[in-house]
Protein backbone atom coordinates (compact mmCIF):
# COMPACT_ATOMS: atom_id res chain seq x y z
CA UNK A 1 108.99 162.57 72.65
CA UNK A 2 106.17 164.30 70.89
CA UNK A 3 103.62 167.17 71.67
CA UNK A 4 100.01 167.56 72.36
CA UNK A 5 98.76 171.30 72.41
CA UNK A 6 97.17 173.21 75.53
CA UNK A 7 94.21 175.83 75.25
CA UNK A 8 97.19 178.30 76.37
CA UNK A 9 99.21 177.40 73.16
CA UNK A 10 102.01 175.94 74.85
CA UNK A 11 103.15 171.99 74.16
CA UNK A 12 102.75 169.17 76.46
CA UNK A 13 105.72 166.43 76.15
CA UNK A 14 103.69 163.29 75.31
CA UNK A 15 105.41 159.49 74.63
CA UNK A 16 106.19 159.31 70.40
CA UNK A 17 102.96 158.26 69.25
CA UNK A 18 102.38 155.19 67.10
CA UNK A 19 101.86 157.10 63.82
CA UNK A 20 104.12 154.94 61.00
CA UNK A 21 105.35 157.01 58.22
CA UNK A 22 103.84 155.22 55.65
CA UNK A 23 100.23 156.47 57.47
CA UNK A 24 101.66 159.92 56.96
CA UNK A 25 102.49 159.46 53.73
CA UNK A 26 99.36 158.07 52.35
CA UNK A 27 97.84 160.89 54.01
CA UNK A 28 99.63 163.28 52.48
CA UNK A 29 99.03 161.89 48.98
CA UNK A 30 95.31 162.81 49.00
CA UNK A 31 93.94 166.06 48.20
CA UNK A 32 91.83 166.15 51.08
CA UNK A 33 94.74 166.69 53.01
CA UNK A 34 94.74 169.96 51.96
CA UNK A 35 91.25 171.13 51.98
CA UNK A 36 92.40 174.62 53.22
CA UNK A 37 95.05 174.88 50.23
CA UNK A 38 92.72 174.56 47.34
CA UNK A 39 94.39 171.26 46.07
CA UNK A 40 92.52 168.87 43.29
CA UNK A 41 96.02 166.97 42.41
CA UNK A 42 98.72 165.63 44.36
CA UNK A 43 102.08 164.72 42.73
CA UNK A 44 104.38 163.05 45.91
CA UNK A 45 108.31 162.80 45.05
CA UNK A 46 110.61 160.91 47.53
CA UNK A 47 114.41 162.53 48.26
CA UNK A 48 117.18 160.80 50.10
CA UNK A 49 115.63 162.25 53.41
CA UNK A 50 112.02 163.68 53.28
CA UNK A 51 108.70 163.38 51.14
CA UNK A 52 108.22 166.55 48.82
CA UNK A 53 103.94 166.95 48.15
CA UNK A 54 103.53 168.90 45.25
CA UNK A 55 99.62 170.71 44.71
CA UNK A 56 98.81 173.20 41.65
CA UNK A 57 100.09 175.99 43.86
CA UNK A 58 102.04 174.66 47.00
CA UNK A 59 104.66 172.35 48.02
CA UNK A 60 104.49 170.53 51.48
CA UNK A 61 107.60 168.96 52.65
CA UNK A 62 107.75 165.81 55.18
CA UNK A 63 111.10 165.00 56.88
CA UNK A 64 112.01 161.36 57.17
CA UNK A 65 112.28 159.86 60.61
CA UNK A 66 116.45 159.09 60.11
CA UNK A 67 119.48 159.48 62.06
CA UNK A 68 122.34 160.01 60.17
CA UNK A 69 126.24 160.54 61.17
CA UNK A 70 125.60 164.37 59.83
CA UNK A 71 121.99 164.52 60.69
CA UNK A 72 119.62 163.43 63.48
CA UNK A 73 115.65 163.59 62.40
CA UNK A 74 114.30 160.64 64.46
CA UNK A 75 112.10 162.46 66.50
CA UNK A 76 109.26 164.71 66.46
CA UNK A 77 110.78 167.53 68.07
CA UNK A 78 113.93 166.93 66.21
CA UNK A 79 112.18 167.07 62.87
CA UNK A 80 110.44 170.21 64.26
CA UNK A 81 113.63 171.96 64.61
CA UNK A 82 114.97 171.01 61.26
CA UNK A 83 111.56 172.75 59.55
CA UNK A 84 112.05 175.68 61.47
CA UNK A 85 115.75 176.08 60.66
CA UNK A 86 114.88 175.04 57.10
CA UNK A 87 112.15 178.00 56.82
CA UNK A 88 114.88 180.84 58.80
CA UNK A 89 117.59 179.76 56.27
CA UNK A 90 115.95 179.97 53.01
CA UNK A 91 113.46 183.20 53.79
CA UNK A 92 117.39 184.70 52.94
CA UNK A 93 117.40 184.18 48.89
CA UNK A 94 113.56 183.14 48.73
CA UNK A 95 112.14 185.03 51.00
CA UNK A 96 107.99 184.20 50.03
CA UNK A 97 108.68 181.00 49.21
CA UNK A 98 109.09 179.32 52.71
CA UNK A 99 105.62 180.42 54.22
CA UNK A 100 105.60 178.02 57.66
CA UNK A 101 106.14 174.72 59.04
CA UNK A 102 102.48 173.07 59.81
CA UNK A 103 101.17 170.33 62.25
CA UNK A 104 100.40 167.03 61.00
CA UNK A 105 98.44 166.16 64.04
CA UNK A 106 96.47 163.03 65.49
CA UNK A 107 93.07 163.71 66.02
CA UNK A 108 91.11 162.26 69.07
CA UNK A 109 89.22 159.75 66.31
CA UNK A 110 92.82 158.38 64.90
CA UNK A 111 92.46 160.53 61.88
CA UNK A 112 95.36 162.67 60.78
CA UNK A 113 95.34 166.41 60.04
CA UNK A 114 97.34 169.28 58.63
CA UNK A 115 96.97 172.65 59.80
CA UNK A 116 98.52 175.53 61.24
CA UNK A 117 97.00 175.16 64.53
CA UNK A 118 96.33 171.88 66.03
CA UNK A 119 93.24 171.50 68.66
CA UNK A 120 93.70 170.77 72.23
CA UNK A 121 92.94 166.94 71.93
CA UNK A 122 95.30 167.03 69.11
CA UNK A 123 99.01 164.66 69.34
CA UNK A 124 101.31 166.38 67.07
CA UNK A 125 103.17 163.52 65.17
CA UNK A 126 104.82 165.56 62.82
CA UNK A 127 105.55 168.59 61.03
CA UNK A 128 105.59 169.65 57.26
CA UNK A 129 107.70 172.89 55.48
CA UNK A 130 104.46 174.56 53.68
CA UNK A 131 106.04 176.54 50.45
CA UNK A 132 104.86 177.76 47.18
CA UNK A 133 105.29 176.15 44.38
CA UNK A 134 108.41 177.57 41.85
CA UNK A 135 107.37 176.91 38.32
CA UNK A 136 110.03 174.19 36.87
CA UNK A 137 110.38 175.49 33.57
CA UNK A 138 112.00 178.22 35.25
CA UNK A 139 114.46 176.38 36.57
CA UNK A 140 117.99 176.81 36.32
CA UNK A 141 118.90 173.20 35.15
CA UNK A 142 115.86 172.95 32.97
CA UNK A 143 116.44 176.14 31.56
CA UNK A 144 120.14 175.55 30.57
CA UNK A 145 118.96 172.06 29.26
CA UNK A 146 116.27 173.85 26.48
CA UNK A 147 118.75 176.47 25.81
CA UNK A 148 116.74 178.72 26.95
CA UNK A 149 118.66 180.86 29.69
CA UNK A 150 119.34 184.34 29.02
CA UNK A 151 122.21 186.53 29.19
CA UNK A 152 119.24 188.89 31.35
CA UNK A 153 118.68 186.32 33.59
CA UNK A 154 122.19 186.02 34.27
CA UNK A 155 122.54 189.22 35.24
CA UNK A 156 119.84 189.17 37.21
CA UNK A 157 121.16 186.04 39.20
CA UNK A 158 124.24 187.90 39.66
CA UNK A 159 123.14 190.88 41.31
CA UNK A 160 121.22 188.68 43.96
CA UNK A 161 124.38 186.68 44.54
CA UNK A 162 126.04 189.58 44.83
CA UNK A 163 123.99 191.63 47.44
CA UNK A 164 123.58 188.26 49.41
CA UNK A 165 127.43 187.81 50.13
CA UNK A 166 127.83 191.51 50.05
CA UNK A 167 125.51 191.88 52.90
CA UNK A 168 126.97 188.65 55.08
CA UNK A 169 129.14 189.07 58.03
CA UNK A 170 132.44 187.48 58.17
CA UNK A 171 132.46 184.78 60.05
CA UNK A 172 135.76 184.17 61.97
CA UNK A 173 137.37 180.99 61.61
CA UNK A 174 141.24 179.75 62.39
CA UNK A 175 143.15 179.12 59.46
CA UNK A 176 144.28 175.64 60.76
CA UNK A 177 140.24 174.65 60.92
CA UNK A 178 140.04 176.14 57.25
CA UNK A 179 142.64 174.00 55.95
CA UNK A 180 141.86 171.20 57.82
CA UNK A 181 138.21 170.94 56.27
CA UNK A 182 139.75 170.22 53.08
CA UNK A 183 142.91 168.05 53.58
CA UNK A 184 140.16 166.02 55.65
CA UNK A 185 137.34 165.66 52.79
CA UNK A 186 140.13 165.00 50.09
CA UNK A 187 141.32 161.90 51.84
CA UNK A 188 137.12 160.97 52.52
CA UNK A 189 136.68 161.45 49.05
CA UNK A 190 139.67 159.19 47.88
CA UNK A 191 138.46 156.84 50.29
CA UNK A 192 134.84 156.83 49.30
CA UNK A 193 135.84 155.88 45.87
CA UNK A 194 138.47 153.24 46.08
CA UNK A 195 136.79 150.28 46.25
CA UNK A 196 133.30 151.49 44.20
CA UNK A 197 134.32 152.89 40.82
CA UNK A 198 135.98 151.09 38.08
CA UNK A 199 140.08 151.30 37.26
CA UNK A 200 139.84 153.63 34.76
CA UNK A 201 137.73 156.03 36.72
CA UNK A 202 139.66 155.80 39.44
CA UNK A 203 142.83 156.03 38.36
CA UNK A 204 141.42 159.52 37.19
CA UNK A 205 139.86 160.30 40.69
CA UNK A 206 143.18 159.61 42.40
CA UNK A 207 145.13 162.46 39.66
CA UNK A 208 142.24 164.88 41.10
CA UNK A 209 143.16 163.89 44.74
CA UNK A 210 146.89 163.80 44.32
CA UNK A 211 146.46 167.43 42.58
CA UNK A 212 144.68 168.41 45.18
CA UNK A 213 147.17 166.98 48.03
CA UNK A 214 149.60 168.95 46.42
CA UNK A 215 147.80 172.35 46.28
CA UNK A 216 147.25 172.16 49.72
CA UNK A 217 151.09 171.69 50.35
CA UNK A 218 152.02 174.04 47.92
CA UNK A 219 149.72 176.95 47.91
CA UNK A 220 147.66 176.63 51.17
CA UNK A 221 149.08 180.62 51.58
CA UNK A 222 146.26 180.82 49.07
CA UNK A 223 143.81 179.47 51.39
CA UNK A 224 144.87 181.07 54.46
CA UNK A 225 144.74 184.48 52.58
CA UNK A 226 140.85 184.27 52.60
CA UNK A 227 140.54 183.37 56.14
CA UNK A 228 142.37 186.26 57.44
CA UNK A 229 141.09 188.92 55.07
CA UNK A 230 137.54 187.67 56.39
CA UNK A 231 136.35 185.89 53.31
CA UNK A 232 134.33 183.25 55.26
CA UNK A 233 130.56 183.74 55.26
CA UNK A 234 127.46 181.94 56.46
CA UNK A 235 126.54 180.45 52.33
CA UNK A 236 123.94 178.86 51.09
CA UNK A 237 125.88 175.40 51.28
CA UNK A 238 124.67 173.55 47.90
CA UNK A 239 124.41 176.08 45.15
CA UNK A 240 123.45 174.02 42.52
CA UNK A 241 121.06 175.22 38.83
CA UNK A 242 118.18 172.63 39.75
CA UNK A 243 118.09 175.10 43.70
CA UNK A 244 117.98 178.35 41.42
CA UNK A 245 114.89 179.45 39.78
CA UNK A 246 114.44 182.71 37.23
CA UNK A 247 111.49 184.30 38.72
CA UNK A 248 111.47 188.01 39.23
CA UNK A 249 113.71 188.49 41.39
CA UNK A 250 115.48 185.25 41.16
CA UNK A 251 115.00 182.44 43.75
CA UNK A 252 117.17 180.22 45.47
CA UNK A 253 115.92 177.59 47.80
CA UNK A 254 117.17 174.70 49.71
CA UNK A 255 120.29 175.59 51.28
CA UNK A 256 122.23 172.96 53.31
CA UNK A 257 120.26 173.51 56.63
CA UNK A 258 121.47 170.56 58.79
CA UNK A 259 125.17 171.39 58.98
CA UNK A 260 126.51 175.23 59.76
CA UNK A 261 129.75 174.18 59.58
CA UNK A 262 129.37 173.07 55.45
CA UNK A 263 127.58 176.42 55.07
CA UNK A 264 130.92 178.29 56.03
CA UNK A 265 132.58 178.90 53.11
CA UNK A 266 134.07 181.50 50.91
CA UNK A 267 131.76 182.90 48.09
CA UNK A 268 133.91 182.30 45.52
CA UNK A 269 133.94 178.46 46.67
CA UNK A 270 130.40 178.55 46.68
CA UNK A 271 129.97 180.26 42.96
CA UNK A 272 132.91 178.19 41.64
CA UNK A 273 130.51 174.72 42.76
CA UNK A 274 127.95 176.89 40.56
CA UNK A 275 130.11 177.40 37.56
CA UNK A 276 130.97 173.45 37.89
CA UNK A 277 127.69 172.68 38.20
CA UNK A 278 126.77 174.66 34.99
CA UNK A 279 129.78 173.36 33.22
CA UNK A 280 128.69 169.71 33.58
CA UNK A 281 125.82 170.72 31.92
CA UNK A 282 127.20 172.34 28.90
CA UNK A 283 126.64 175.49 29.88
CA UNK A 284 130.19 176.86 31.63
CA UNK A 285 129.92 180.03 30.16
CA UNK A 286 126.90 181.32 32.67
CA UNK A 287 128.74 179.89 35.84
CA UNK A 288 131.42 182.04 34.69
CA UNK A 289 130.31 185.21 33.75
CA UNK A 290 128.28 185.00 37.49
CA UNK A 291 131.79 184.27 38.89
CA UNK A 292 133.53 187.09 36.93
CA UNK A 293 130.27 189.31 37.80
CA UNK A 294 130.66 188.67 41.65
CA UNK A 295 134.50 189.89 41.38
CA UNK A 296 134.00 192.40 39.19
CA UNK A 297 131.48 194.57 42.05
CA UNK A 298 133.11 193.40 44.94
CA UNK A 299 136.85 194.30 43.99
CA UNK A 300 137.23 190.48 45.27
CA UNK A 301 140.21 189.00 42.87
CA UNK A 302 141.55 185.77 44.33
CA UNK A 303 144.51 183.85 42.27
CA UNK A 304 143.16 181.72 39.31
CA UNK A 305 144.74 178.80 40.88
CA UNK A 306 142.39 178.96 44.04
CA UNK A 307 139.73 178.78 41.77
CA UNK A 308 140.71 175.50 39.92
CA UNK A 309 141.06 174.04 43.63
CA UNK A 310 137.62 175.08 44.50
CA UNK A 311 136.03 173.71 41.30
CA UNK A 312 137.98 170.40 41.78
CA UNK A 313 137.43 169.95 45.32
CA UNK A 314 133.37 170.27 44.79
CA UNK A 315 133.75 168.07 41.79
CA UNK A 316 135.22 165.47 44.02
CA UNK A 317 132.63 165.65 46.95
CA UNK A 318 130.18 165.28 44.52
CA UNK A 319 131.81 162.33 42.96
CA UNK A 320 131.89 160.81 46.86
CA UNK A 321 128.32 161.28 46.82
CA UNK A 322 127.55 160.01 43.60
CA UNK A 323 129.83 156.80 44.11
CA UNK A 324 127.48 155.80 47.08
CA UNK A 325 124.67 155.84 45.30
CA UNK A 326 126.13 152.63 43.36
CA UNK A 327 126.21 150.40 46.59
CA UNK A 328 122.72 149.82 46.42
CA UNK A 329 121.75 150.93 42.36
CA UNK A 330 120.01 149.08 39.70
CA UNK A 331 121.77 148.11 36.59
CA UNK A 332 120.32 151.03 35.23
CA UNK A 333 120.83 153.48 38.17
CA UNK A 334 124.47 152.73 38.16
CA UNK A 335 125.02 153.34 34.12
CA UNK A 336 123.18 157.14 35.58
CA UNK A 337 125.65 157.21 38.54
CA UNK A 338 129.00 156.59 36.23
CA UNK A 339 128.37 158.62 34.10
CA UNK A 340 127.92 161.41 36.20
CA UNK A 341 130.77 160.65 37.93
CA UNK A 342 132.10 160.95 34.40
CA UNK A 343 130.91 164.41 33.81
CA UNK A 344 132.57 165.32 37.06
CA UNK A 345 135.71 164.10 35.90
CA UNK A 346 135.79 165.97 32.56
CA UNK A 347 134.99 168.92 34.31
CA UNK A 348 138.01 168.30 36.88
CA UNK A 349 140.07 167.30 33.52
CA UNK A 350 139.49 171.11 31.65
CA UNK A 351 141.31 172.86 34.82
């Protein structure tokens, strides 16, 4: 189903109109579209599940009509819901860069328009994130690839990571549940892999896994030790450099907003996936010293070994991911996919 507006401002359910995606998209492409947002250029970029519109000063964000085992976007409404949680979830650690989630609406003549609100002829076929625009040379990954992040801007990023998990409520969570998320991704993970990466590769992604097995035999006391001293938080979910950016104060946008249950998670999970992240990049010291930061003010001092778990167990996910990709690669997307998977392994190989 879809929506039409009333002169009262509610929304009439309406059959899904016949508005294809490509329509949307190569309205979204010209500047006209944006009349009301001072746009002369148009840069469109397409992600695994949406269409990102870049202008000199905003960013406009369509969701792809797709229905995934962890997400559901096919419809209107559904892709409604997903803006607004989008929006809520980021205003957190970016607070004026997620301004509102507009109408792309059908207009009585067949055209298509944005705006903030639709007319009463109007069929709402969609609905766009409107953001500003972060500057990308201030971007965490870009800024670690010129060598140009500073020991400041660390500290800066700290303190906002700090006050963000300082100010979260626990959220409570069984200790079988905890566990159970990650004896159930390290078997996915093994799984993912064994029949998509080559010998030598995996014979190193099956060390990580069997390392991993055995942690969570061995020291899952280590584990359980979070969940009862009320460690678990509502995160950000995918803390990675290329989400951070070194404005003043320090942004951080798109969290994992399509699954709560991945944004559970204890903060030193979430800023050890940081550190790894910063690692593969050749730039482990600034992961750490946030790390180190974060324990330092919160008095938080888990056992080094929980750590190394954390940092492997992210590097493996993201090696899941990453072998995926190759199902469906180019000759030259796949030398790109292995040898991130091969950054993720050195990473994994350092603990």
């Amino acid at each position: 189903m879809t929506y039409s507006s009333r002169g009262d401002g509610s929304a009439v359910a309406q059959p899904e109109p016949d508005c294809p995606l490509e329509a949307k998209i190569s309205y979204l492409r010209h500047p006209d579209a944006y009349r009301f947002y001072h746009a002369r250029h148009v840069e469109a970029i397409e992600t695994r599940l949406s269409w990102v519109f870049l202008t000199e000063r905003h960013a406009f964000k369509l969701k792809k009509p797709r229905k995934l085992p962890e997400l559901d976007l096919s419809t209107v409404a559904l892709r409604r819901a997903n803006c607004l949680t989008e929006i809520r979830l980021n205003r957190r650690l970016a607070p004026t860069v997620y301004h509102d989630a507009l109408s792309l609406a059908l207009q009585a003549d067949g055209t298509l328009r944005l705006c903030a609100r639709p007319q009463p002829t109007d069929r709402i076929v969609d609905w766009v994130v409107w953001m500003r625009r972060l500057p990308t040379e201030r971007r965490m990954d870009e800024l670690i690839r010129s060598k140009a992040m500073l020991p400041s801007d660390v500290r800066r990023l700290s303190v906002i990571f700090w006050q963000f998990y300082r100010f979260s409520l626990p959220v409570p969570m069984s200790t079988d549940r905890y566990l159970g998320h990650f004896r159930k991704n390290v078997e996915e993970n093994q799984e993912a892999v064994r029949t998509r990466l080559p010998k030598g590769m995996l014979d190193r992604a099956s060390q990580a896994a069997l390392w991993q097995r055995t942690f969570l035999k061995t020291q899952r006391t280590l584990l359980r030790r979070r969940v009862v001293e009320g460690r678990i938080i509502e995160g950000h979910g995918d803390l990675r450099p290329e989400h951070v950016f070194l404005e003043s104060p320090p942004k951080i946008i798109d969290c994992l907003e399509f699954d709560r249950t991945l944004r559970l998670l204890d903060p030193v999970d979430e800023l050890s996936y940081l550190a790894l992240e910063c690692d593969r990049l050749g730039a482990g010291w600034i992961g750490d010293r946030i790390l180190e930061s974060y324990m330092l003010r919160s008095g938080d001092r888990p056992d080094l070994r929980l750590i190394a778990f954390y940092r492997t167990f992210r590097a493996c996910i993201r090696i899941r991911l990453a072998a995926c990709r190759l199902d469906d690669a180019t000759a030259g997307q796949r030398e790109h996919w292995l040898k991130r998977i091969d950054g993720y392994l050195e990473c994994i190989e350092k603990r």
